[in-house]
PDB file of N, CA and C in Angstrom:
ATOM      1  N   UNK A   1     -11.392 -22.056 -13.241  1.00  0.00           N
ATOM      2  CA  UNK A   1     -11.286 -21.285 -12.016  1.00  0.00           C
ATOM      3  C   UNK A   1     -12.660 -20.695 -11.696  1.00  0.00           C
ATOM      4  N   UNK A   2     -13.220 -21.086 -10.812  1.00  0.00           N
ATOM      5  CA  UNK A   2     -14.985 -20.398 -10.267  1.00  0.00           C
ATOM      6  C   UNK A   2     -14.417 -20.035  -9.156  1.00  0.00           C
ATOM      7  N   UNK A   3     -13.932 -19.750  -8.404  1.00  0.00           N
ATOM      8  CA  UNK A   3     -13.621 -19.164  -7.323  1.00  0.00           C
ATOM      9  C   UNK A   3     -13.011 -17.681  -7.342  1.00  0.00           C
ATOM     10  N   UNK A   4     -14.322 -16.516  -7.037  1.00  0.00           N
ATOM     11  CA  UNK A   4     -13.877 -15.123  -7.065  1.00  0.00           C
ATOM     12  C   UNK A   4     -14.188 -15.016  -5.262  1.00  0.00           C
ATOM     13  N   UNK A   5     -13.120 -13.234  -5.496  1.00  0.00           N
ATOM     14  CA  UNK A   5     -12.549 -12.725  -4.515  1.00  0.00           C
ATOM     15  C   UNK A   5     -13.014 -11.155  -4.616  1.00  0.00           C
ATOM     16  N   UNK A   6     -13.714 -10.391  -3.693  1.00  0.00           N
ATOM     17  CA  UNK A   6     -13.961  -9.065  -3.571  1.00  0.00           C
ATOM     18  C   UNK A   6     -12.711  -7.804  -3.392  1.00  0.00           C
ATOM     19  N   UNK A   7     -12.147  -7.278  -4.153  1.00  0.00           N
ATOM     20  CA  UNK A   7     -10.831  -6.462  -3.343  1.00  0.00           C
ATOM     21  C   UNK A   7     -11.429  -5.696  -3.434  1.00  0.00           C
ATOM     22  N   UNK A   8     -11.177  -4.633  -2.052  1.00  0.00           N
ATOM     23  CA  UNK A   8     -11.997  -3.484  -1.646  1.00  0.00           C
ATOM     24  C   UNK A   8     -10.625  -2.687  -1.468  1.00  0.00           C
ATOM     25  N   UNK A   9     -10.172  -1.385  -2.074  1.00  0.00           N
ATOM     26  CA  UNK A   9      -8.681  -0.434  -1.826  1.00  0.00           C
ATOM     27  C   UNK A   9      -9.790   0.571  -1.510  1.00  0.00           C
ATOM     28  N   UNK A  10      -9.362   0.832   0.315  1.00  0.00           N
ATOM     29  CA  UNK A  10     -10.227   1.798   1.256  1.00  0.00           C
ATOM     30  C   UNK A  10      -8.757   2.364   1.153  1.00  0.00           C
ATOM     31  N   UNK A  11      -8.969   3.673   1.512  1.00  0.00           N
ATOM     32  CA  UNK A  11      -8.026   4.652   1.959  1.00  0.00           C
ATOM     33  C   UNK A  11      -8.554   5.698   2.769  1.00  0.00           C
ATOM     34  N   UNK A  12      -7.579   6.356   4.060  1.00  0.00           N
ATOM     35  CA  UNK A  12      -7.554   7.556   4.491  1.00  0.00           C
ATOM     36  C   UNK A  12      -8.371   6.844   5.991  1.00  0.00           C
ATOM     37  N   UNK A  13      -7.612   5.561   5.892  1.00  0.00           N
ATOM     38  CA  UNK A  13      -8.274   5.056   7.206  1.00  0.00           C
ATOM     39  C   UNK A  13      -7.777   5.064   8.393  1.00  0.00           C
ATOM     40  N   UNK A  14      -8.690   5.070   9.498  1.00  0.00           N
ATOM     41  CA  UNK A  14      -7.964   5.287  10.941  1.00  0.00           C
ATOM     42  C   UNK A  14      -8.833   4.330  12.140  1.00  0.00           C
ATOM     43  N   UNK A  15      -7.753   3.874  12.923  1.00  0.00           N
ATOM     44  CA  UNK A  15      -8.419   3.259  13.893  1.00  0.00           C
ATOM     45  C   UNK A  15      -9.482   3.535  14.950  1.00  0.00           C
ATOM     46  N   UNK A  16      -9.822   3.329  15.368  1.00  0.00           N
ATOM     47  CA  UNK A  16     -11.114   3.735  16.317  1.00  0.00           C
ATOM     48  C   UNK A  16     -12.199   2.688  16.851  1.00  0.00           C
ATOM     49  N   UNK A  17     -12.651   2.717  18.102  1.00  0.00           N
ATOM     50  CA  UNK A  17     -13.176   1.744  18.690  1.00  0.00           C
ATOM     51  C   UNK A  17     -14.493   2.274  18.863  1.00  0.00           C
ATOM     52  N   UNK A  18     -15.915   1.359  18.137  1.00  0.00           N
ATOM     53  CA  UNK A  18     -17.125   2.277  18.668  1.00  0.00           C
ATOM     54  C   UNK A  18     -17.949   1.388  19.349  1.00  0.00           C
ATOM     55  N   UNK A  19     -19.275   1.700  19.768  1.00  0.00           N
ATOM     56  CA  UNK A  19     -19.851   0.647  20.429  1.00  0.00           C
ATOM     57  C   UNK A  19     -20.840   0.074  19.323  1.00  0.00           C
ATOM     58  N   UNK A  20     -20.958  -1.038  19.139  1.00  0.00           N
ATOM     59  CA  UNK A  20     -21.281  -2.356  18.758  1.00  0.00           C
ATOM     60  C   UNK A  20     -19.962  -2.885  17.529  1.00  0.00           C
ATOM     61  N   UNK A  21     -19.073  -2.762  17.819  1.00  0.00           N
ATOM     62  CA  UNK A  21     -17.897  -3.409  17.381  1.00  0.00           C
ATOM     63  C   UNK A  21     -17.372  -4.399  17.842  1.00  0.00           C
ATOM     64  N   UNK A  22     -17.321  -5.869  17.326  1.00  0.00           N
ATOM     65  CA  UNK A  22     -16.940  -7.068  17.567  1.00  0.00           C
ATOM     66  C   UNK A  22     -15.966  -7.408  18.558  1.00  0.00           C
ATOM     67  N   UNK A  23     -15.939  -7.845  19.610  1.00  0.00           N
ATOM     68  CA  UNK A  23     -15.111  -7.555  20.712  1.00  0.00           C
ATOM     69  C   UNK A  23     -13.447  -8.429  20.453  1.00  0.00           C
ATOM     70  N   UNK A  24     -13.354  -8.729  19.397  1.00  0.00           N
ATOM     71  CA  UNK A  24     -12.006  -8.928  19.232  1.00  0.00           C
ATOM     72  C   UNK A  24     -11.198  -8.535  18.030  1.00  0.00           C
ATOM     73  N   UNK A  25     -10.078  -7.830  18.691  1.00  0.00           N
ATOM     74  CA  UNK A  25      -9.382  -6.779  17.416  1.00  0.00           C
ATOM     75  C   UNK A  25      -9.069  -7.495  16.139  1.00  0.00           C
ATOM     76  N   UNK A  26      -9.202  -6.262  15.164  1.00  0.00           N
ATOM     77  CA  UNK A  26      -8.686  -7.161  13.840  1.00  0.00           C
ATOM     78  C   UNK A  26      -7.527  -6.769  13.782  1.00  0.00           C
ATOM     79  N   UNK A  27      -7.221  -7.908  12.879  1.00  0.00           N
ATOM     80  CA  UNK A  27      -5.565  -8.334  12.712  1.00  0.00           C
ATOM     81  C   UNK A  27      -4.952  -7.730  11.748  1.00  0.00           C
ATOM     82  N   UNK A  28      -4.305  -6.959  11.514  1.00  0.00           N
ATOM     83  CA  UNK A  28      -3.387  -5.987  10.739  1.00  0.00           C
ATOM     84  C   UNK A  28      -2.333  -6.478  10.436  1.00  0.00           C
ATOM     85  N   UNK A  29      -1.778  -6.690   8.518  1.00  0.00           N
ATOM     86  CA  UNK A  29      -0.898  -7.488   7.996  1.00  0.00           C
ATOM     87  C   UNK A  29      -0.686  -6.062   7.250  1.00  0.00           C
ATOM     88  N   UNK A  30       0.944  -5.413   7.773  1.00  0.00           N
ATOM     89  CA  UNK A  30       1.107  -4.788   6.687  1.00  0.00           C
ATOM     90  C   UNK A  30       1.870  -4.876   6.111  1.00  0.00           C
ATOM     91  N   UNK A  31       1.614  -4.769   4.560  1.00  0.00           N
ATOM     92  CA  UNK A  31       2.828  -5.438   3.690  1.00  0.00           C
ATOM     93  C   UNK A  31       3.530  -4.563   2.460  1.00  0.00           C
ATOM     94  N   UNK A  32       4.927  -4.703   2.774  1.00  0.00           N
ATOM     95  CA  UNK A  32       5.265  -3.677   1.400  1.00  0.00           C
ATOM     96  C   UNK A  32       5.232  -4.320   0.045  1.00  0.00           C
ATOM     97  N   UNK A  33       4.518  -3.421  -0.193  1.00  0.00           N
ATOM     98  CA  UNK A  33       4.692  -3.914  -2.004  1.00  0.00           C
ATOM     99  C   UNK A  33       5.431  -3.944  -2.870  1.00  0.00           C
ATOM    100  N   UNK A  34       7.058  -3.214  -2.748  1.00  0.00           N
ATOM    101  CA  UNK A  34       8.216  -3.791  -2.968  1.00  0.00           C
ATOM    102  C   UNK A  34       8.660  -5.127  -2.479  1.00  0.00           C
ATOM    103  N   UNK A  35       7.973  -5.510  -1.953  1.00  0.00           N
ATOM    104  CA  UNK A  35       8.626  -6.863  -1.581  1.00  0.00           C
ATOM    105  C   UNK A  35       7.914  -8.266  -1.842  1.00  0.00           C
ATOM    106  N   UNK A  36       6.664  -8.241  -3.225  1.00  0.00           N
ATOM    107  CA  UNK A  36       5.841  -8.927  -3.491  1.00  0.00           C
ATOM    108  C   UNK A  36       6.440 -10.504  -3.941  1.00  0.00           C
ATOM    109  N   UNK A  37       7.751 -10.141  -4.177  1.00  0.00           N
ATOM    110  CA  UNK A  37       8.297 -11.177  -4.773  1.00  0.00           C
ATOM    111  C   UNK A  37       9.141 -12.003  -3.944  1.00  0.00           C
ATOM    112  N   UNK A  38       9.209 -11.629  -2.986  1.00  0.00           N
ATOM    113  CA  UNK A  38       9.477 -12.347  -1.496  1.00  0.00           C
ATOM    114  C   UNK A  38       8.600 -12.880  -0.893  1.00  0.00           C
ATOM    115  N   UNK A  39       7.297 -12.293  -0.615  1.00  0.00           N
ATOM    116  CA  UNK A  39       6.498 -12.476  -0.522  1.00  0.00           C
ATOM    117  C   UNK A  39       5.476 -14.161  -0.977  1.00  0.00           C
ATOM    118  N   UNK A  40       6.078 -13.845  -2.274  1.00  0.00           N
ATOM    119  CA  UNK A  40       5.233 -14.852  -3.036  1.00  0.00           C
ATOM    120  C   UNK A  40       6.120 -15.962  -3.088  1.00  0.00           C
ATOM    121  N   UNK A  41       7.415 -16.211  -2.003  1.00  0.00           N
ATOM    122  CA  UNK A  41       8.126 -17.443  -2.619  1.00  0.00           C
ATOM    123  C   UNK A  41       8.190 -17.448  -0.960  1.00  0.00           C
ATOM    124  N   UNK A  42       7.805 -16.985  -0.142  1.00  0.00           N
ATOM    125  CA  UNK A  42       7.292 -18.019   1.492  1.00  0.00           C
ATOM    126  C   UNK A  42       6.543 -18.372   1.389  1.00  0.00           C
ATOM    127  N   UNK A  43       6.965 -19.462   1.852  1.00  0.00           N
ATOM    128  CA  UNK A  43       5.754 -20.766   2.417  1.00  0.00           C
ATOM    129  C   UNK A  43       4.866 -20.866   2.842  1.00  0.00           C
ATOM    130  N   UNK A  44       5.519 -19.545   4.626  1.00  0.00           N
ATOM    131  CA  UNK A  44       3.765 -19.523   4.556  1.00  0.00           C
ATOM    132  C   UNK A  44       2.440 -18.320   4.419  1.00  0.00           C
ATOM    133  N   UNK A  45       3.133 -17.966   3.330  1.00  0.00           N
ATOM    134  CA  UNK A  45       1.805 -17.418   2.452  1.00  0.00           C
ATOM    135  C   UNK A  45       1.536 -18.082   1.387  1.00  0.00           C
ATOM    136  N   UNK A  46       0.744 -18.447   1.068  1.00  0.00           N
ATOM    137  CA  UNK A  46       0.040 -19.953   0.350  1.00  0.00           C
ATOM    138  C   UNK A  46      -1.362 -19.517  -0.492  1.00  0.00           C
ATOM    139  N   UNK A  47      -1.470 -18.312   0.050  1.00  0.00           N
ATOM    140  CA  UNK A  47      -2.990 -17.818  -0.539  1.00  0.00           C
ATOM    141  C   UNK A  47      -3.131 -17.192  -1.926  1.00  0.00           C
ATOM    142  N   UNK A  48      -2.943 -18.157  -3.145  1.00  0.00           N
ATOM    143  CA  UNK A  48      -2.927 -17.699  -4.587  1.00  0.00           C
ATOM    144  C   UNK A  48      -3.519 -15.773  -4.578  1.00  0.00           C
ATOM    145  N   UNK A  49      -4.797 -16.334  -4.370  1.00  0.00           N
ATOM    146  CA  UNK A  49      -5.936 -14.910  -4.827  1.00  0.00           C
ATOM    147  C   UNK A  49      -5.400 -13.819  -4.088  1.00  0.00           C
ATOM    148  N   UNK A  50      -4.898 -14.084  -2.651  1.00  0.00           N
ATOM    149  CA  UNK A  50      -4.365 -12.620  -1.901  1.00  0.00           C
ATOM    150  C   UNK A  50      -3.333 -12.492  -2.409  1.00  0.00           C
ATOM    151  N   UNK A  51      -2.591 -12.903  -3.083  1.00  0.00           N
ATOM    152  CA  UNK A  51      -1.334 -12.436  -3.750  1.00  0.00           C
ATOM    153  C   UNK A  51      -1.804 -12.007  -5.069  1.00  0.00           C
ATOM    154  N   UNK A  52      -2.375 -12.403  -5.958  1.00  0.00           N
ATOM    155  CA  UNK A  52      -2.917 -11.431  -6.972  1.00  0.00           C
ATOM    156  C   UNK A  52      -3.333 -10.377  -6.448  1.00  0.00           C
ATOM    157  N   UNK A  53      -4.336 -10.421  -5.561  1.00  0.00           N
ATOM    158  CA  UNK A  53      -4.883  -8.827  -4.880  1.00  0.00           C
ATOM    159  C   UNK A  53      -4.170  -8.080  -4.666  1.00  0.00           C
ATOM    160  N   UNK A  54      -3.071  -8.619  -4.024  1.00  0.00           N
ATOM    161  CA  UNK A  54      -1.924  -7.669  -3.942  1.00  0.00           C
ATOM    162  C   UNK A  54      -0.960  -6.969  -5.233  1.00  0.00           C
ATOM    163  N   UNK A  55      -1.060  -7.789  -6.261  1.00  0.00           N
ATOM    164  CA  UNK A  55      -0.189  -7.503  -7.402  1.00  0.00           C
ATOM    165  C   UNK A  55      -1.336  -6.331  -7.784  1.00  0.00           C
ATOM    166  N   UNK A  56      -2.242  -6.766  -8.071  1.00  0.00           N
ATOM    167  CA  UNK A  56      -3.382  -6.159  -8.859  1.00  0.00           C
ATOM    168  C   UNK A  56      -3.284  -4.737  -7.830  1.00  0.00           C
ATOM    169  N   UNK A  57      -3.795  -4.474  -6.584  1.00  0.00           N
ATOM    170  CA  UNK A  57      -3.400  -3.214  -5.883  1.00  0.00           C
ATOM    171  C   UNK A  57      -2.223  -2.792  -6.189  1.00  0.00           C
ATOM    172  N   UNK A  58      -0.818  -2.519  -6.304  1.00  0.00           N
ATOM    173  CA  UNK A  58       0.628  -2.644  -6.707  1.00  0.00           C
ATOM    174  C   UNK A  58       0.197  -1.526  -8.458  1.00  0.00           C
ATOM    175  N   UNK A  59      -0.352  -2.414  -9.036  1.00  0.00           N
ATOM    176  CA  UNK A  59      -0.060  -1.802 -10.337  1.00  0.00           C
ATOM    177  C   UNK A  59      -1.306  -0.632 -10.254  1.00  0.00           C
ATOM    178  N   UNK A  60      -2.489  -1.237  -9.744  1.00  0.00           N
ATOM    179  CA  UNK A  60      -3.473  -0.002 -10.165  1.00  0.00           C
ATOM    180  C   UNK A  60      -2.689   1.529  -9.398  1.00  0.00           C
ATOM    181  N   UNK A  61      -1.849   0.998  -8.071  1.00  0.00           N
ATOM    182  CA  UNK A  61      -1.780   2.308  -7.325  1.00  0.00           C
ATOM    183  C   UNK A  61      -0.395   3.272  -8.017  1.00  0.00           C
ATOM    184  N   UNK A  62       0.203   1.939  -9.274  1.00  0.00           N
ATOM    185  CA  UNK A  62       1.107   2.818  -9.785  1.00  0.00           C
ATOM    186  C   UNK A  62       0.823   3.558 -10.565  1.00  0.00           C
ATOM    187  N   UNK A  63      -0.576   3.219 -11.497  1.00  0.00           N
ATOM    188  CA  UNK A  63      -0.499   3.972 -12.538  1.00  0.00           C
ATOM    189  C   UNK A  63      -1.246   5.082 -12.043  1.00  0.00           C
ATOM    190  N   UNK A  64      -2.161   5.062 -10.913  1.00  0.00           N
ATOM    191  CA  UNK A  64      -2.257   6.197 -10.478  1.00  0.00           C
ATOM    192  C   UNK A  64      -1.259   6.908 -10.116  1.00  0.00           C
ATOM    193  N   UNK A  65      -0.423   6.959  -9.963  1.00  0.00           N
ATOM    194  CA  UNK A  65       0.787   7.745  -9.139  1.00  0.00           C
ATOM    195  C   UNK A  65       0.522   8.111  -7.955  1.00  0.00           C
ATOM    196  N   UNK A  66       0.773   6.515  -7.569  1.00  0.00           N
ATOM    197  CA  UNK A  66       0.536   6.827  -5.805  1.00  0.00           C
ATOM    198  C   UNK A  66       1.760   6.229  -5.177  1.00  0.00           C
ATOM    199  N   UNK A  67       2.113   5.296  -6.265  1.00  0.00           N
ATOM    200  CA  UNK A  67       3.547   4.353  -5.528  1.00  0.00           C
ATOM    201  C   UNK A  67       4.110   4.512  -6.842  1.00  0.00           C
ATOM    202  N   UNK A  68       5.215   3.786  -6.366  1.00  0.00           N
ATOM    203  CA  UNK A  68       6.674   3.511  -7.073  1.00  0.00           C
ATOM    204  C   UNK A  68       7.320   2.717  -6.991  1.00  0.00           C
ATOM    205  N   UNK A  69       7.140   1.550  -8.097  1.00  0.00           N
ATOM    206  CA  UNK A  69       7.893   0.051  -7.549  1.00  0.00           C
ATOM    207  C   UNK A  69       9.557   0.564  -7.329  1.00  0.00           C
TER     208      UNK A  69
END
């Protein structure tokens, strides 16, 4: 496996439009993390590494005590 992936867990974020910002909106996927395991058996999500990212976010934010599977 040579193929790495950057996960960046930003928080306390908010939308806002400034000037020199790319003139087409980004796309917002929000996903519960109770539901990873649904998740990971549609079709069409297909993307191995974003589904680890997601597991991997899931557990770090539990043991912080931020969530609760």
């Amino acid at each position: 496996m040579s193929q790495k992936i950057q996960v960046v867990l930003a928080t306390d974020l908010y939308e806002e439009r400034l000037e020199g910002d790319e003139p087409e909106p980004i796309r917002v996927d929000r996903i519960n993390l109770r539901e990873l395991s649904n998740l990971a058996q549609n079709a069409q999500f297909s993307e191995g590494r974003a589904l680890a990212a997601l597991y991997l976010t899931r557990d770090l934010l539990t043991q912080r005590g931020l969530f609760q599977p």
